[in-house]
Structure formats: C-alpha cells, structure tokens
N, C-alpha and C. Protein backbone atom coordinates (compact mmCIF):
# COMPACT_ATOMS: atom_id res chain seq x y z
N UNK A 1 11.01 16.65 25.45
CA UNK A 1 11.78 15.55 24.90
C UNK A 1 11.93 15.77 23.39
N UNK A 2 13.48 15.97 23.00
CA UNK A 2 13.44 15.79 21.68
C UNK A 2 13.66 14.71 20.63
N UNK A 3 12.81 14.13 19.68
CA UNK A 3 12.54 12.86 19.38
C UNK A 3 13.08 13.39 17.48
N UNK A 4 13.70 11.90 16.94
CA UNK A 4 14.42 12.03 15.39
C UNK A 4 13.04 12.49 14.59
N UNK A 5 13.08 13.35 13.67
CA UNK A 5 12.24 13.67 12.54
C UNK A 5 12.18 12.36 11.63
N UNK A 6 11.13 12.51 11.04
CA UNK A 6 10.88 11.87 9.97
C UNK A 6 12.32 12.45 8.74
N UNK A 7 12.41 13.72 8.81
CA UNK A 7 13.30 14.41 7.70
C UNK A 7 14.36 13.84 8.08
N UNK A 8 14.81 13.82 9.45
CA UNK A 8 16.36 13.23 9.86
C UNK A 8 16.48 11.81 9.56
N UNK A 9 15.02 10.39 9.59
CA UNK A 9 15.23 9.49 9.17
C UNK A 9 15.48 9.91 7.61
N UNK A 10 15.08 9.61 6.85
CA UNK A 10 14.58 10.09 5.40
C UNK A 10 16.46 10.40 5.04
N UNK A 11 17.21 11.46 5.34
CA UNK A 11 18.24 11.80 5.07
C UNK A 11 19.18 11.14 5.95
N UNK A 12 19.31 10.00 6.52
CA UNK A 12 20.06 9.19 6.93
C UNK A 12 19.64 7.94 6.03
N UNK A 13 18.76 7.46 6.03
CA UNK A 13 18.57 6.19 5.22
C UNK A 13 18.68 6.55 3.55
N UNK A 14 18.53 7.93 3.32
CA UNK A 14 19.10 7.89 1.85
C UNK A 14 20.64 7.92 1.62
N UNK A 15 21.27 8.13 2.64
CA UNK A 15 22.67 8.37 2.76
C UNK A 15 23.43 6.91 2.83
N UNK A 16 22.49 6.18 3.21
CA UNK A 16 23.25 5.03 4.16
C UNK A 16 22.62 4.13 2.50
N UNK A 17 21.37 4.33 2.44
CA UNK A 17 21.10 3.30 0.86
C UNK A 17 22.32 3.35 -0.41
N UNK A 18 22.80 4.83 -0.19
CA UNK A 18 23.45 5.44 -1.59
C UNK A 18 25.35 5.25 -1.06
N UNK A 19 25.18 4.17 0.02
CA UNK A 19 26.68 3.70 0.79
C UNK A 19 27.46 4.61 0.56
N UNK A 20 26.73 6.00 1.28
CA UNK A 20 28.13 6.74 2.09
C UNK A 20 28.10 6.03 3.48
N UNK A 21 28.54 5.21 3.58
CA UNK A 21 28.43 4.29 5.13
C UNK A 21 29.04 5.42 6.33
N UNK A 22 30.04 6.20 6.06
CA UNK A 22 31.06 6.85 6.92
C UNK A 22 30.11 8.14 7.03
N UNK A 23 29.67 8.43 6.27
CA UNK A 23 28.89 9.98 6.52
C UNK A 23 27.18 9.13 6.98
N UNK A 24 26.81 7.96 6.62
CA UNK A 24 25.64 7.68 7.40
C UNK A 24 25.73 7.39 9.21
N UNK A 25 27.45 6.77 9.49
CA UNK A 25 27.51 6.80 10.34
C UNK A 25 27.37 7.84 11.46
N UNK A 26 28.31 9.01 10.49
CA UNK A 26 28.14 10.55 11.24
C UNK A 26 26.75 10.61 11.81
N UNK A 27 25.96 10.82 10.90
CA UNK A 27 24.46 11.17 10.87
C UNK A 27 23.67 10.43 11.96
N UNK A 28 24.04 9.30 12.34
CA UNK A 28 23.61 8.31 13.17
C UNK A 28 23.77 9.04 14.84
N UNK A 29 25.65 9.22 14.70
CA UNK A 29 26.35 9.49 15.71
C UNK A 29 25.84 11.03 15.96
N UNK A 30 25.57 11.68 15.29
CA UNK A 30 24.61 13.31 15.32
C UNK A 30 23.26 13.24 16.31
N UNK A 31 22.67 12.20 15.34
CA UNK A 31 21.15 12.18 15.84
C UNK A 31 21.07 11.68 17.59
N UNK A 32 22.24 10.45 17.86
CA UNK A 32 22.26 10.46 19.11
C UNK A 32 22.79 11.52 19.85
N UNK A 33 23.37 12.45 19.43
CA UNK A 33 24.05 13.33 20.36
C UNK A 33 23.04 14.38 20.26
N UNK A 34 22.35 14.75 19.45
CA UNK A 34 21.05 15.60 19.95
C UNK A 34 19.82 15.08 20.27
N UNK A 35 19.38 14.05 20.07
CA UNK A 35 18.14 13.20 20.34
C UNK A 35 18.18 11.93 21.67
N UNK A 36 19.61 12.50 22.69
CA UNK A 36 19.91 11.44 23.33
C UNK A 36 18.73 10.61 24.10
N UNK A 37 17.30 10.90 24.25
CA UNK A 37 16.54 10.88 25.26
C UNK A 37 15.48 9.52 24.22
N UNK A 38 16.01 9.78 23.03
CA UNK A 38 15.29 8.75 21.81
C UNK A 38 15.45 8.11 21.99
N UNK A 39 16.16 7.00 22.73
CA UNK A 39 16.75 6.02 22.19
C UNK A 39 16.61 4.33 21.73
N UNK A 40 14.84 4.60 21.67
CA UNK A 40 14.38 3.15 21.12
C UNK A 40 14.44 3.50 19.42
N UNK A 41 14.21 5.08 19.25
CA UNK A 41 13.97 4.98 17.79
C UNK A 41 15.45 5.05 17.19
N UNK A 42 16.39 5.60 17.81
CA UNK A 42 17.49 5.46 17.62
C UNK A 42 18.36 4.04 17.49
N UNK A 43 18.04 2.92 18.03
CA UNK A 43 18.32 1.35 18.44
C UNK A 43 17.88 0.48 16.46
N UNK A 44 16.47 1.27 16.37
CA UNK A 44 15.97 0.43 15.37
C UNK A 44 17.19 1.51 14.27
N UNK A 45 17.13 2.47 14.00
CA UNK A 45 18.25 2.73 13.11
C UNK A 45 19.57 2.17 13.00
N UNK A 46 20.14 2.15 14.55
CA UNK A 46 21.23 1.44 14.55
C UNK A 46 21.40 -0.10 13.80
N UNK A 47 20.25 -1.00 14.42
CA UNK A 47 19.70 -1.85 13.76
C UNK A 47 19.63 -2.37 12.01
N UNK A 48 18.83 -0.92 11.53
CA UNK A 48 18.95 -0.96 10.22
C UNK A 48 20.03 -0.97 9.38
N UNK A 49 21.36 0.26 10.26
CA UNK A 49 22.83 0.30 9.81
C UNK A 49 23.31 -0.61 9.40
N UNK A 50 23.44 -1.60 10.56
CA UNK A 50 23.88 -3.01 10.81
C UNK A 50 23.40 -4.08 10.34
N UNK A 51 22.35 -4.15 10.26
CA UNK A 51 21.68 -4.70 8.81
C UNK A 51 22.04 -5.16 7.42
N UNK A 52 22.38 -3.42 7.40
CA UNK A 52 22.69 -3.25 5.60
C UNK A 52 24.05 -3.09 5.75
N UNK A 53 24.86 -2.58 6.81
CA UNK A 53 26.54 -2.75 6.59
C UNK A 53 26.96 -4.00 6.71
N UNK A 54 26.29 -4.99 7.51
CA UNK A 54 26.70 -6.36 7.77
C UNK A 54 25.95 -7.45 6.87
N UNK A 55 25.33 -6.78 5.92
CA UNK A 55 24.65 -7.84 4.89
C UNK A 55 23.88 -8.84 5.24
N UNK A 56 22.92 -8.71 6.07
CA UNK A 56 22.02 -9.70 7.58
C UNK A 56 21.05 -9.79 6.20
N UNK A 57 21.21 -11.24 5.58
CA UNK A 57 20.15 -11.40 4.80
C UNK A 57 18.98 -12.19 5.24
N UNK A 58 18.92 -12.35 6.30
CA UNK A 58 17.65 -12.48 7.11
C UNK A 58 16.90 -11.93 7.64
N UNK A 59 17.33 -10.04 7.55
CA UNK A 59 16.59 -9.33 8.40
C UNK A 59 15.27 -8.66 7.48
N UNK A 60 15.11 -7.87 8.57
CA UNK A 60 13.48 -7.51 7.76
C UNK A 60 13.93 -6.75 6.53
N UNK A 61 14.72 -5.41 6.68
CA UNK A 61 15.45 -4.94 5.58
C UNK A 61 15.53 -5.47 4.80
N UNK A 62 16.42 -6.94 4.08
CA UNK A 62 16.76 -7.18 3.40
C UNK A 62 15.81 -7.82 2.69
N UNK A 63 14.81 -8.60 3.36
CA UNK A 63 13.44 -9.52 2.85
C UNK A 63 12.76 -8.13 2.24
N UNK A 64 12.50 -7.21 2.99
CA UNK A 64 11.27 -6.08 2.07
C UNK A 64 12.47 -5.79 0.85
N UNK A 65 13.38 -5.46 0.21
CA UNK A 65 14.07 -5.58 -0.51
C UNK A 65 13.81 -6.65 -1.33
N UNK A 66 14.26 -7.68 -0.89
CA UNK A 66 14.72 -8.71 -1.62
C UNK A 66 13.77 -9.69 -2.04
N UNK A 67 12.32 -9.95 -1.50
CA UNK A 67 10.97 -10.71 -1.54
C UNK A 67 10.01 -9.51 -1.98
N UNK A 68 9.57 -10.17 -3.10
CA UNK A 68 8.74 -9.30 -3.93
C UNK A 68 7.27 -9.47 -3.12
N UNK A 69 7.19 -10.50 -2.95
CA UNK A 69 5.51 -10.72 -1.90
C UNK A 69 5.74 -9.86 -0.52
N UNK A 70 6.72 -9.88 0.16
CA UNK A 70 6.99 -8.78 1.33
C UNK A 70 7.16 -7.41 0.78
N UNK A 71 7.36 -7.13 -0.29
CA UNK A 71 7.33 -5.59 -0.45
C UNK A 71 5.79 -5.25 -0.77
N UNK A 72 4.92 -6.22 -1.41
CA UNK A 72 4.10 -5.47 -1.54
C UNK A 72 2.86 -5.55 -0.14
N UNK A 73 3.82 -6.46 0.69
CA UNK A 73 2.89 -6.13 1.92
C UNK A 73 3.30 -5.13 3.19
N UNK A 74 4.30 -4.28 2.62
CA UNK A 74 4.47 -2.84 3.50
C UNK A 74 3.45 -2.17 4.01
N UNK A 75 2.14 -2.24 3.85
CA UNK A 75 1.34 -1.60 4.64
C UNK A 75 0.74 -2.96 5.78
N UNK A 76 0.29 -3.93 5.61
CA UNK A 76 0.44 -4.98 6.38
C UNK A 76 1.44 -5.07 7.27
N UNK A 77 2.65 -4.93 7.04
CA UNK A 77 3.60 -4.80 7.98
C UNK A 77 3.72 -3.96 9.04
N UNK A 78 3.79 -2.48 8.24
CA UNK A 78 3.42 -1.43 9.15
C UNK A 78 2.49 -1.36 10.28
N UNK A 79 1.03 -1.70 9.69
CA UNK A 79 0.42 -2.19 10.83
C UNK A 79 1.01 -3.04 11.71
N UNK A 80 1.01 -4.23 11.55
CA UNK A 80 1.55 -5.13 12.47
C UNK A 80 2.44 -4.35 13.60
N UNK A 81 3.39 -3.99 13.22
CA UNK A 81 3.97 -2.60 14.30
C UNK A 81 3.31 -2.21 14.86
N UNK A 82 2.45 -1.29 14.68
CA UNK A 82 1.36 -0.77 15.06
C UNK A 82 0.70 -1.40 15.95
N UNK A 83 0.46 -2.26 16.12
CA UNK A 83 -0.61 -3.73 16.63
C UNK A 83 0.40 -3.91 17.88
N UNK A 84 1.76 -4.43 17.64
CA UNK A 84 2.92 -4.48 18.70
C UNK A 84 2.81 -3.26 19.64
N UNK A 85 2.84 -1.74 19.02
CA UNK A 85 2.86 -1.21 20.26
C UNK A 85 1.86 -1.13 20.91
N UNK A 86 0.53 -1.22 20.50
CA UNK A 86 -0.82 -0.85 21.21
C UNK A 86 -0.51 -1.88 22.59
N UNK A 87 0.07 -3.36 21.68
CA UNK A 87 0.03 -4.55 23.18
C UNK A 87 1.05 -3.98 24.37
N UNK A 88 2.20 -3.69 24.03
CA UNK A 88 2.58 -3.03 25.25
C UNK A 88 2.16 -1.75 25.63
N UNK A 89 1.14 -0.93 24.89
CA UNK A 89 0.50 -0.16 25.81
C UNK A 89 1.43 1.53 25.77
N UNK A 90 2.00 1.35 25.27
CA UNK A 90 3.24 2.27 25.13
C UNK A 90 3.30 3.02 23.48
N UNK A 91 3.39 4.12 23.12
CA UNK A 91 3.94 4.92 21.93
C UNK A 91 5.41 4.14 22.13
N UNK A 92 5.88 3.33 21.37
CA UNK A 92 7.09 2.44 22.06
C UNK A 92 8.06 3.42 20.11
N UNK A 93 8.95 4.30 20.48
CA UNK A 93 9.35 4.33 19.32
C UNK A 93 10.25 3.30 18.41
N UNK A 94 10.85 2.69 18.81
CA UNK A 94 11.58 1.53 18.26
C UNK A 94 10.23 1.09 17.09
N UNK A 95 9.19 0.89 17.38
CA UNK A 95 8.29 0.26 16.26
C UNK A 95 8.07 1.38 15.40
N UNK A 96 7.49 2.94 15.94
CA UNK A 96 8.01 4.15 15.32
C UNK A 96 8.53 4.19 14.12
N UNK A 97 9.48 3.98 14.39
CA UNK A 97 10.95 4.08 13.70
C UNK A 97 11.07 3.28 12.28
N UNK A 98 10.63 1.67 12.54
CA UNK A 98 10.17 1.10 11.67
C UNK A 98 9.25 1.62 10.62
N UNK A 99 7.77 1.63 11.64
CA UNK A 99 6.97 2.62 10.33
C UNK A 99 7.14 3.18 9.77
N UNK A 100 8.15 4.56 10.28
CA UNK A 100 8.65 5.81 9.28
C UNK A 100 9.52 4.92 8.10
N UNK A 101 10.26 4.05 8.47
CA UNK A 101 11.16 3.30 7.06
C UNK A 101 10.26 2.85 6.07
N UNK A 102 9.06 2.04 6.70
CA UNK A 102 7.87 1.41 5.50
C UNK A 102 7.10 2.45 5.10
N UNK A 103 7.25 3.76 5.75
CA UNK A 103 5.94 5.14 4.68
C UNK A 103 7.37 5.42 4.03
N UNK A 104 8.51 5.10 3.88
CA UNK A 104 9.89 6.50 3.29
C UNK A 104 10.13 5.07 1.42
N UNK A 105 9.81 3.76 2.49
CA UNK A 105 10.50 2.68 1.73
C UNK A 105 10.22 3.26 -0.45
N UNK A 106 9.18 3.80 -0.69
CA UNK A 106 9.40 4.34 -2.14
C UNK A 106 9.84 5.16 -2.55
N UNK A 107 10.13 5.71 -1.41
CA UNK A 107 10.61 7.03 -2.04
C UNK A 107 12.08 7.32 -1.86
N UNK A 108 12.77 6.19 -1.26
CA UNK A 108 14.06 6.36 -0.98
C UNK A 108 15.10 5.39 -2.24
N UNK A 109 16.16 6.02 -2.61
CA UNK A 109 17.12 5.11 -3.29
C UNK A 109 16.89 3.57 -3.22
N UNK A 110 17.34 2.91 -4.14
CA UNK A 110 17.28 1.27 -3.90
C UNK A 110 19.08 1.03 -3.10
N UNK A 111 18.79 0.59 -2.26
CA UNK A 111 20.14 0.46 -1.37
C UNK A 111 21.07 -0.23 -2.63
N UNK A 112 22.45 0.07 -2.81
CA UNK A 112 23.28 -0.20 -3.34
C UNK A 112 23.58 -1.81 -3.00
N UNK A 113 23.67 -2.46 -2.13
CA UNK A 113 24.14 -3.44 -1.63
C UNK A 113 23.43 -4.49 -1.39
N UNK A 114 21.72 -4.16 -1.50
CA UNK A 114 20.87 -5.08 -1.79
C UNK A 114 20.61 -5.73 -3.03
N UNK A 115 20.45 -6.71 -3.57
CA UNK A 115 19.95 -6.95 -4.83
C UNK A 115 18.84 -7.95 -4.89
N UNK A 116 17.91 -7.93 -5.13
CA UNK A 116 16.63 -9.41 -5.08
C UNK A 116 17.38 -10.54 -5.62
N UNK A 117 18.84 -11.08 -6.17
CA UNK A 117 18.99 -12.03 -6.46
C UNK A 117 20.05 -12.82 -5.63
N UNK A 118 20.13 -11.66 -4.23
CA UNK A 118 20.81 -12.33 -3.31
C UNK A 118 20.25 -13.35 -2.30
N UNK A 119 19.10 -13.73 -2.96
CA UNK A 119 18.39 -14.83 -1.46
C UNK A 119 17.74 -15.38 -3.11
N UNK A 120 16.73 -16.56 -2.48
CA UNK A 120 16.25 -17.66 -2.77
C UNK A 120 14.80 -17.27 -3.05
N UNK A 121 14.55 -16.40 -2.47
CA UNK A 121 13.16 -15.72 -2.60
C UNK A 121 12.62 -14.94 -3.83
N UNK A 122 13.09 -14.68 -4.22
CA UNK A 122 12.23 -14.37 -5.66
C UNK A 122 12.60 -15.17 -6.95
C-alpha cells in the first residue's frame, strides 16, 4: 500500500498556504492518482483545501491560525488525535494526516488568506 509522505504533505500545504490554489489543486489531484488506496489521509487534505479556499472560519485550520491560545496548544491537539485513533482501534490515517499538519504547522508559510484579525478570538 502506497500511503502520502510527510514530504508530499509539507509541499502541498506550502503551495496551497503561499495561494497557488490551481497548482495546490494539481498536487492534491497527483497525490490521489498515485496514493489512490490513501484515502482517509487524502479526505483530511481535501478537507484542509476547502477550508482555506472556502474561508471556513470555524474550522480547526483557521482557529490554530487565528487563536493564539490554540496555537500554542498544537501538541495537545496532536495528541488528542492520537487518543481518537487508539479508540477506534485503527492506525486511522485521516487523524494521521492531521498530525503531520500540527508537526509541519512552524515550519510552513503563514497562509496568505488567514489573518488573526479575522475572528473575535484574539
């Protein structure tokens, strides 16, 4: 089974932060066509796309962004994932997928389209 790299997240979410939206899409549409067998960790990317192309200022994305008390609880979070898949019992990648975003979240561009003064929260 071939499953998305950490490198293939990493260079899609810097692509998609730095709104080449059309070439993050490619990258998206790539990873499913060689990783077709992924497809929970593939769902949470899609997810994330849609997220940040549709400006979902309720989603988790945008709160670790945009809430200064949720960013600095990225390792809390992560776990929590963590905690989710153990209960179903399953390496479930969809939560995966997540984690790899909260270990990449410093080291990646500040998404163009986020700003902390778009919500109420900080």
């Amino acid at each position: 089974m071939s499953l998305v790299s950490k490198k293939e997240t990493e260079e899609f979410l810097e692509t998609l932060f730095r709104n080449r939206l059309t070439e993050a899409e490619r990258i998206l549409q790539q990873l499913a066509e060689k990783h077709p067998e992924d497809t929970r960790y593939l769902h949470a990317l899609r997810g994330i796309y849609l997220s940040y192309v549709g400006e979902d200022k309720d989603s988790l994305l945008y709160t670790i962004y945009t809430n200064e008390i949720q960013r600095k609880n990225i390792k809390k979070i992560a776990e929590y994932f963590n905690s989710l898949q153990g209960l179903l019992g399953l390496n479930d990648r969809f939560f995966q997928a997540w984690q790899t975003f909260l270990s990449l979240v410093d080291n990646l561009p500040e998404p163009q389209k986020i700003k902390p003064q778009q919500t109420g929260y900080t």
